[in-house]
Protein backbone atom coordinates (compact mmCIF):
# COMPACT_ATOMS: atom_id res chain seq x y z
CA UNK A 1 0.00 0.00 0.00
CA UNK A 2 1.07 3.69 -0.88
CA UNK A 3 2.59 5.59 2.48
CA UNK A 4 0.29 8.05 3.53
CA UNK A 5 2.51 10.68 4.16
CA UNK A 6 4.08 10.35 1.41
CA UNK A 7 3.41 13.21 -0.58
CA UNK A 8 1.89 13.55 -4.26
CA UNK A 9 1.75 15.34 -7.04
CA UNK A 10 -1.47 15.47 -9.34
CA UNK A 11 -1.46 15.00 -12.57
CA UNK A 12 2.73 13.80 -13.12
CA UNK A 13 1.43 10.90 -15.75
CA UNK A 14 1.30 9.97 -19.32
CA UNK A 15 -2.06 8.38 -19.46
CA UNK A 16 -4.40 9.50 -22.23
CA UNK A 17 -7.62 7.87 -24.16
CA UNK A 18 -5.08 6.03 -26.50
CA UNK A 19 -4.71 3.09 -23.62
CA UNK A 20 -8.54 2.48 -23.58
CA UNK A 21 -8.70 -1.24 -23.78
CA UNK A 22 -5.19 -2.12 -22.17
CA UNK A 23 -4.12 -2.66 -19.12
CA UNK A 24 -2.83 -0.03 -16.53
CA UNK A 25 -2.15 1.08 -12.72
CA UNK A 26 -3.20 4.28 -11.70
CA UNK A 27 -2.45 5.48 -8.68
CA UNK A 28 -4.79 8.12 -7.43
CA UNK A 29 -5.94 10.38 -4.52
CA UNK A 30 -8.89 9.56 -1.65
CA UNK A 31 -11.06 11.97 -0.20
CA UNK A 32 -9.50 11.71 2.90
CA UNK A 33 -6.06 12.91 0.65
CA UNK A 34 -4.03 9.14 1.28
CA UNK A 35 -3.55 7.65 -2.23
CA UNK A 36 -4.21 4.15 -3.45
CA UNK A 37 -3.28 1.91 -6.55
CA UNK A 38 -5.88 0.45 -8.63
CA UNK A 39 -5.35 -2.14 -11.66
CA UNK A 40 -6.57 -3.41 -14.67
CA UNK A 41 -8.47 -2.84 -18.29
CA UNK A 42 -9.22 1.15 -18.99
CA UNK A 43 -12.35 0.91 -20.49
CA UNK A 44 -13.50 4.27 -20.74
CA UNK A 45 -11.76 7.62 -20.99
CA UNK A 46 -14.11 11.23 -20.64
CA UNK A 47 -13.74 14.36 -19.92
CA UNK A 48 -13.49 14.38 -16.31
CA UNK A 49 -12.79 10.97 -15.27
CA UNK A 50 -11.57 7.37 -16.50
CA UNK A 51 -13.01 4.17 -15.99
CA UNK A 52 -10.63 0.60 -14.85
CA UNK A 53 -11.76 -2.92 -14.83
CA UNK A 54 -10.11 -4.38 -11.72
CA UNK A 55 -10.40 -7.83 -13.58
CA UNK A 56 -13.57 -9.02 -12.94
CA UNK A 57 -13.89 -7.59 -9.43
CA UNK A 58 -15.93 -4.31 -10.88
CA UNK A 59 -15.02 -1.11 -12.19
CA UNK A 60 -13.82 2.22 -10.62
CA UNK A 61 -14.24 4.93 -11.69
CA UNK A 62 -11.31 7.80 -11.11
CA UNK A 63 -11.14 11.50 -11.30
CA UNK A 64 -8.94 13.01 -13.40
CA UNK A 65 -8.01 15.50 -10.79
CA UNK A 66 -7.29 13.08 -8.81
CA UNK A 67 -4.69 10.79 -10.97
CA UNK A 68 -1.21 11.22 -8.95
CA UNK A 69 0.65 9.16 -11.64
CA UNK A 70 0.06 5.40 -13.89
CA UNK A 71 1.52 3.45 -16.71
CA UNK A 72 0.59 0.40 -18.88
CA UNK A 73 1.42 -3.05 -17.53
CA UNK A 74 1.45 -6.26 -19.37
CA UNK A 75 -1.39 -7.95 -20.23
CA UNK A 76 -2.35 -10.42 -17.22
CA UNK A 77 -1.10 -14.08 -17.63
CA UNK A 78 -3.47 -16.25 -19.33
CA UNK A 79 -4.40 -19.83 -17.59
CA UNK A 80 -3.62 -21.04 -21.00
CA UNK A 81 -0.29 -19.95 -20.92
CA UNK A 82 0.33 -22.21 -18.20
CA UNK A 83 -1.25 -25.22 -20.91
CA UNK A 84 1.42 -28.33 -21.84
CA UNK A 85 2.43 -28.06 -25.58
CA UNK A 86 1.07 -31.50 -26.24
CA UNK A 87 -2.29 -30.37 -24.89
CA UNK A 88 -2.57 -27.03 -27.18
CA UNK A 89 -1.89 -28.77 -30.22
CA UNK A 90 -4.16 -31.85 -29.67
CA UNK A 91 -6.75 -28.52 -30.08
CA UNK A 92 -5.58 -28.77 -34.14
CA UNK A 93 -7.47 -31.51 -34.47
CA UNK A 94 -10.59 -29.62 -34.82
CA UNK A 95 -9.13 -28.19 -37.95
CA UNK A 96 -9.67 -31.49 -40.13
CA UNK A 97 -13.35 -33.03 -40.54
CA UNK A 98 -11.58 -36.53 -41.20
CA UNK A 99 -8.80 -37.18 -39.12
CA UNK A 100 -6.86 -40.05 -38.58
CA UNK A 101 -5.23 -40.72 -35.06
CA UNK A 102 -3.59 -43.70 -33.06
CA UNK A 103 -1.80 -43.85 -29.92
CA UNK A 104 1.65 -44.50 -29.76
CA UNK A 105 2.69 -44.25 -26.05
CA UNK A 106 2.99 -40.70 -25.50
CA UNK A 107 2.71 -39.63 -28.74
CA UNK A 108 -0.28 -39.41 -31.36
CA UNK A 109 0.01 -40.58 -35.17
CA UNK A 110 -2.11 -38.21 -37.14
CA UNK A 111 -3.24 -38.33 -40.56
CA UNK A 112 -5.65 -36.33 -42.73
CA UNK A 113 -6.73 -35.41 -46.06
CA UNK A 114 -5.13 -32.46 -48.24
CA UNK A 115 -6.36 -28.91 -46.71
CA UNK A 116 -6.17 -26.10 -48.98
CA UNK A 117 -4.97 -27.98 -52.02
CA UNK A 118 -1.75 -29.82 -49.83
CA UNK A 119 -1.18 -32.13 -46.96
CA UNK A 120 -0.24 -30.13 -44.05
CA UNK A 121 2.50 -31.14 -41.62
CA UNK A 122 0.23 -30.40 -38.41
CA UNK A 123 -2.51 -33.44 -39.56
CA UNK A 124 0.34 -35.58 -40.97
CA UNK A 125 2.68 -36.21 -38.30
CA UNK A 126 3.30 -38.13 -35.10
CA UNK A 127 2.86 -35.60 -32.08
CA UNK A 128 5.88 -36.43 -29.92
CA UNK A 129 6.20 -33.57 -27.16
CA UNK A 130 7.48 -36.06 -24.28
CA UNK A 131 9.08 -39.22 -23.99
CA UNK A 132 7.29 -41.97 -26.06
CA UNK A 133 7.47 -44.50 -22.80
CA UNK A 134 7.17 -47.38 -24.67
CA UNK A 135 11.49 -47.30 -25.94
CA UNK A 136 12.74 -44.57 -28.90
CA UNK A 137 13.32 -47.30 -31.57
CA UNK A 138 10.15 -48.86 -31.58
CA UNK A 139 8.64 -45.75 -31.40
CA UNK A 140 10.94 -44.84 -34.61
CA UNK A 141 10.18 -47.73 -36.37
CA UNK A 142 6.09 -47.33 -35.95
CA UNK A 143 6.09 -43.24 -37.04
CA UNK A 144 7.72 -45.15 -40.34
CA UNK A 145 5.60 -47.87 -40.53
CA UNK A 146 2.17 -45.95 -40.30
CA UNK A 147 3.02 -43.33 -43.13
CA UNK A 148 5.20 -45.93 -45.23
CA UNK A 149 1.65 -47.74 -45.01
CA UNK A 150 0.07 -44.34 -46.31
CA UNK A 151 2.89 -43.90 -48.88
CA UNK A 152 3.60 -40.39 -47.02
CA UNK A 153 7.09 -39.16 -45.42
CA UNK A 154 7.78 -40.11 -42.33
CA UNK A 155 7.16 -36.26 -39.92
CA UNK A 156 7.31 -35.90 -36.46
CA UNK A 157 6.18 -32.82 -34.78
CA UNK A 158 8.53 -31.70 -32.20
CA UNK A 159 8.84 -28.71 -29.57
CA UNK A 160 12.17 -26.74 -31.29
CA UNK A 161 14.91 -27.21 -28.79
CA UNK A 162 13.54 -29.86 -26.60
CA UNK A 163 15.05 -33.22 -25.56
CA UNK A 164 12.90 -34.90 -27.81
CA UNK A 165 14.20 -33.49 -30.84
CA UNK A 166 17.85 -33.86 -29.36
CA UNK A 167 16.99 -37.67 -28.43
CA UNK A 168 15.54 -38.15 -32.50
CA UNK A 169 18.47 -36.48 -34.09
CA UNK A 170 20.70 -39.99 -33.48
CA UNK A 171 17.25 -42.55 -34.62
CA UNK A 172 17.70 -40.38 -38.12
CA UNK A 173 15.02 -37.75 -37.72
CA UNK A 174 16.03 -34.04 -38.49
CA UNK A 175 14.89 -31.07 -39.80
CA UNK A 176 14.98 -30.25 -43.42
CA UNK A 177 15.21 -26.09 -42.20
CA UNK A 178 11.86 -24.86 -43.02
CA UNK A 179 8.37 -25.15 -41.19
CA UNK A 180 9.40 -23.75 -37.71
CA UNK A 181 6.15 -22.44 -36.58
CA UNK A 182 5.18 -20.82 -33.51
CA UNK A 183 1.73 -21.35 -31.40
CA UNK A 184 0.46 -18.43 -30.45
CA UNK A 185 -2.12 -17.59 -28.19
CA UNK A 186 -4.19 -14.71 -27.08
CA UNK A 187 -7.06 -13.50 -25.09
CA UNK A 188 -10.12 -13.57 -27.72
CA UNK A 189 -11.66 -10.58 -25.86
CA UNK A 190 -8.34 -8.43 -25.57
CA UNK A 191 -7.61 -9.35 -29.55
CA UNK A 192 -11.01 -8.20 -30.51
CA UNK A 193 -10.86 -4.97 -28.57
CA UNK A 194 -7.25 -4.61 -30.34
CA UNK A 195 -8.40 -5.19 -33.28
CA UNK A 196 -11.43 -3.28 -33.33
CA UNK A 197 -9.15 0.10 -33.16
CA UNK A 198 -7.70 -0.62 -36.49
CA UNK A 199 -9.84 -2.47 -38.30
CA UNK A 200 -11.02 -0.77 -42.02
CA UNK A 201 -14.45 -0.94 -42.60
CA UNK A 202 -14.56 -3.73 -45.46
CA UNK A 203 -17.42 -5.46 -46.81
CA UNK A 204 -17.49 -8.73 -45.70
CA UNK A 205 -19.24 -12.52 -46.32
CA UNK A 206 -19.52 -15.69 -43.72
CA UNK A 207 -19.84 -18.69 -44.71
CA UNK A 208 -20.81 -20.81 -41.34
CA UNK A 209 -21.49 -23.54 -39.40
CA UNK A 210 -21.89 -24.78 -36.24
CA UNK A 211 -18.07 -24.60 -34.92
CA UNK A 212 -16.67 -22.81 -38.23
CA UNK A 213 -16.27 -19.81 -40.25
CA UNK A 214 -14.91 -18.71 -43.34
CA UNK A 215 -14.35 -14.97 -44.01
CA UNK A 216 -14.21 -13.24 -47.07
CA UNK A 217 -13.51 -9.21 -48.18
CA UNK A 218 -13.82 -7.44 -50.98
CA UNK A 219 -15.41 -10.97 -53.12
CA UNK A 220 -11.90 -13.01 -51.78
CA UNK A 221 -9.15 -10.49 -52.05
CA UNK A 222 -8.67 -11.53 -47.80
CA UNK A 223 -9.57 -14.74 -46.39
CA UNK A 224 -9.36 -16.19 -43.08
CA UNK A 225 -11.00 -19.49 -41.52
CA UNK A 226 -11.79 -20.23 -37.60
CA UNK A 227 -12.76 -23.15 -36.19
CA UNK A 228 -14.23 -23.85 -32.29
CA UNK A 229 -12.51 -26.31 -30.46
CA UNK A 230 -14.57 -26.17 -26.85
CA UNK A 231 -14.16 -22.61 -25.76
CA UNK A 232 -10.74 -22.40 -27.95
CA UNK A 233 -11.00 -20.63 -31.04
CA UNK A 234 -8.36 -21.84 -33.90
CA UNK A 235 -7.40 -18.82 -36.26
CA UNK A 236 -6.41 -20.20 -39.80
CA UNK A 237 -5.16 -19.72 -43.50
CA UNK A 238 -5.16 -15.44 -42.83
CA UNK A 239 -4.23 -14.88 -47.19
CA UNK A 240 -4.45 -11.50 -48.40
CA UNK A 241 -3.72 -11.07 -52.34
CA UNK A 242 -0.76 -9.33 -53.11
CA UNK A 243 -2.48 -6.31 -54.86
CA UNK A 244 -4.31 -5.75 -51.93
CA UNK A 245 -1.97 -6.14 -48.45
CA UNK A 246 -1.02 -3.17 -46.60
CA UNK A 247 -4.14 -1.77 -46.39
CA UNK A 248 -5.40 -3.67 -42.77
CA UNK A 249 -7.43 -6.49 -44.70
CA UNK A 250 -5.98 -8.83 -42.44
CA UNK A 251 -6.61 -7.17 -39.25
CA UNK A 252 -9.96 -6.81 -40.55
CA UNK A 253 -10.08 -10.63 -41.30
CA UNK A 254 -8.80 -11.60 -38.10
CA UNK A 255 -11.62 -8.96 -36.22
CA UNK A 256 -14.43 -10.98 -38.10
CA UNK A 257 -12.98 -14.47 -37.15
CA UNK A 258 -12.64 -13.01 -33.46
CA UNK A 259 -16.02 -11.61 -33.23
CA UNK A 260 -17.45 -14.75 -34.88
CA UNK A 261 -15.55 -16.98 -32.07
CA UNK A 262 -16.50 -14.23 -29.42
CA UNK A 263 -20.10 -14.90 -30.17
CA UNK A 264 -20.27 -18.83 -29.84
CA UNK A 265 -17.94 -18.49 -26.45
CA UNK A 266 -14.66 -19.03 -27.28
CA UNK A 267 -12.31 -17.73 -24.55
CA UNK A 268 -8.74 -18.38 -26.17
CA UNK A 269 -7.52 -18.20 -29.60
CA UNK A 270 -4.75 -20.25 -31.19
CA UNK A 271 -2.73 -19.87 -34.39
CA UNK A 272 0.09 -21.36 -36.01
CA UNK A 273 2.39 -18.76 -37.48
CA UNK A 274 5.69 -19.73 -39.60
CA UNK A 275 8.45 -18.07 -37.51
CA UNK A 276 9.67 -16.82 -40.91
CA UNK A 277 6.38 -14.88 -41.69
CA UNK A 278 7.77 -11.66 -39.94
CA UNK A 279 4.91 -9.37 -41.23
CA UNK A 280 2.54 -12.08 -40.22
CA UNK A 281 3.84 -12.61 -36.80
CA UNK A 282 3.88 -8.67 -36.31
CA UNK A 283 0.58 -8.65 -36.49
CA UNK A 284 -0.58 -10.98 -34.81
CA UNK A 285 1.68 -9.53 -31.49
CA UNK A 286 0.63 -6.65 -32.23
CA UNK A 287 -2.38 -7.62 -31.32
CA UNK A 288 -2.10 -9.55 -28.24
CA UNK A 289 -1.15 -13.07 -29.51
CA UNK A 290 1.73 -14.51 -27.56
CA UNK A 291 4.04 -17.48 -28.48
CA UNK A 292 3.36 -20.56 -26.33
CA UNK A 293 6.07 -22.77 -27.87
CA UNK A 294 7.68 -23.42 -31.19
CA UNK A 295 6.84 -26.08 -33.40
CA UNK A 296 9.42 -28.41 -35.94
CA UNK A 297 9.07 -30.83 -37.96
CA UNK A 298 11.18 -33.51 -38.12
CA UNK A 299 11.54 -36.20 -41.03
CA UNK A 300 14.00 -39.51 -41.41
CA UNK A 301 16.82 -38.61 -43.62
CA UNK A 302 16.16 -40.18 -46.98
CA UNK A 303 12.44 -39.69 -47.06
């Protein structure tokens, strides 16, 4: 708690109405002239006064006269931060309408059907984020033996840098240097309120179903998919044409797919992002999407 005879100064910040919708601590004078901290969301800045969400314990509402000093603070930790690997990227599974998976110890042999024209690494590998527990060579042998049997290389999907990858690397699986992908996460509330200060005005169509969305602007010139996975929301193939990028399509893509999830209840979204990408994974911090972990693939050398 603030010292009480300490004294203050009114007014000695840099707050303004540009940090509605992020967090802050303001630190602010009583009536009885002691001062006290508050924190959380701004969600409202007037005339006279500005308004703080002390997340989800109500908000206050503080003078202006009476603001001694505050700054922005990181966004609060997400639960889902906290989340094993292996758990967020089971989620992906939602992505595919037929998908193929068997046990394998600790680890998950996936496949699916081309998506978007190709076969994508995330539906067509083994999931290995821990120790197999059933011995690395026959686990080896039976990520060969399932897509040998499917006449499809041999991938394993790996957390970059782990022991797993360093424990593959002798059993002949490494990676052929492209692919690295983060998984991102974010607050689907805080991204939407992001998003919704930048977003264009574009005209826009759904396509929809129960637990999915495509998004279209401007007849297909931006396109962006999401998909509900519980109260997860999985953000997917964001393409803007060439002719038309740099003028916030995406951002308005990823507000629709937001607000769509938003609606239906999804707390969390999660994206895959090539690390690579660097405009791509600009945005996407930009607007409050965090990397959990990084993802490689890993294939047998002579696949």
């Amino acid at each position: 708690m603030p010292d009480p005879s300490e004294p203050h100064t009114v007014g000695s910040h840099t707050l303004g109405p540009h940090l509605v919708g992020q967090r802050i601590v303001v630190r602010h004078l009583l009536p009885d002239g002691r001062a006290s901290d508050v924190l959380g969301t701004c969600t409202a800045w007037g005339a006279d006064s500005l308004t703080i969400d002390r997340d989800g314990h109500g908000p206050v509402v503080v003078a202006l006269a009476d603001v001694v000093t505050g700054k922005p603070v990181p966004p609060r930790a997400s639960v889902r931060a906290r989340v094993p690997a292996r758990e967020v990227e089971l989620r992906i599974g939602a992505l595919w309408t037929s998908l193929e998976t068997e046990p394998l110890g600790d680890w998950v042999l996936r496949a699916s059907p081309p998506h978007g024209g190709r076969l994508r690494r995330r539906g067509n590998s083994a999931l290995a984020m821990d120790d197999p527990g059933i011995g690395w060579g026959d686990a080896v042998w039976r990520v060969r033996e399932f897509y040998a049997a499917r006449e499809q290389p041999a991938y394993i999907q790996v957390q970059r840098g782990s022991q797993v990858e360093e424990r593959l690397a002798p059993l002949g699986f490494t990676s052929r240097g492209d692919g690295d992908a983060h998984a991102q996460l974010a607050s689907v509330a805080r991204a939407l309120r992001s998003v919704r200060r930048s977003a264009p005005d574009a005209p826009v169509e759904l396509e929809e179903s129960p637990t999915a969305v495509t998004v279209r602007l401007h007849a297909g010139a931006a396109t962006g998919r999401g998909v509900l996975s519980g109260d997860w929301l999985l953000v997917e193939g964001l393409v803007v044409e060439p002719a038309r990028r740099r003028r916030g399509l995406a951002t308005a893509v990823l507000g629709e797919v937001l607000d769509w999830g938003a609606s239906r209840g999804a707390t969390t979204a999660l994206l895959h992002v090539e690390t690579d990408n660097a405009g791509a994974v600009a945005l996407y911090e930009k607007h409050g999407f965090v990397t959990h972990h990084t993802n490689r693939y890993l294939t047998f050398r002579g696949d």
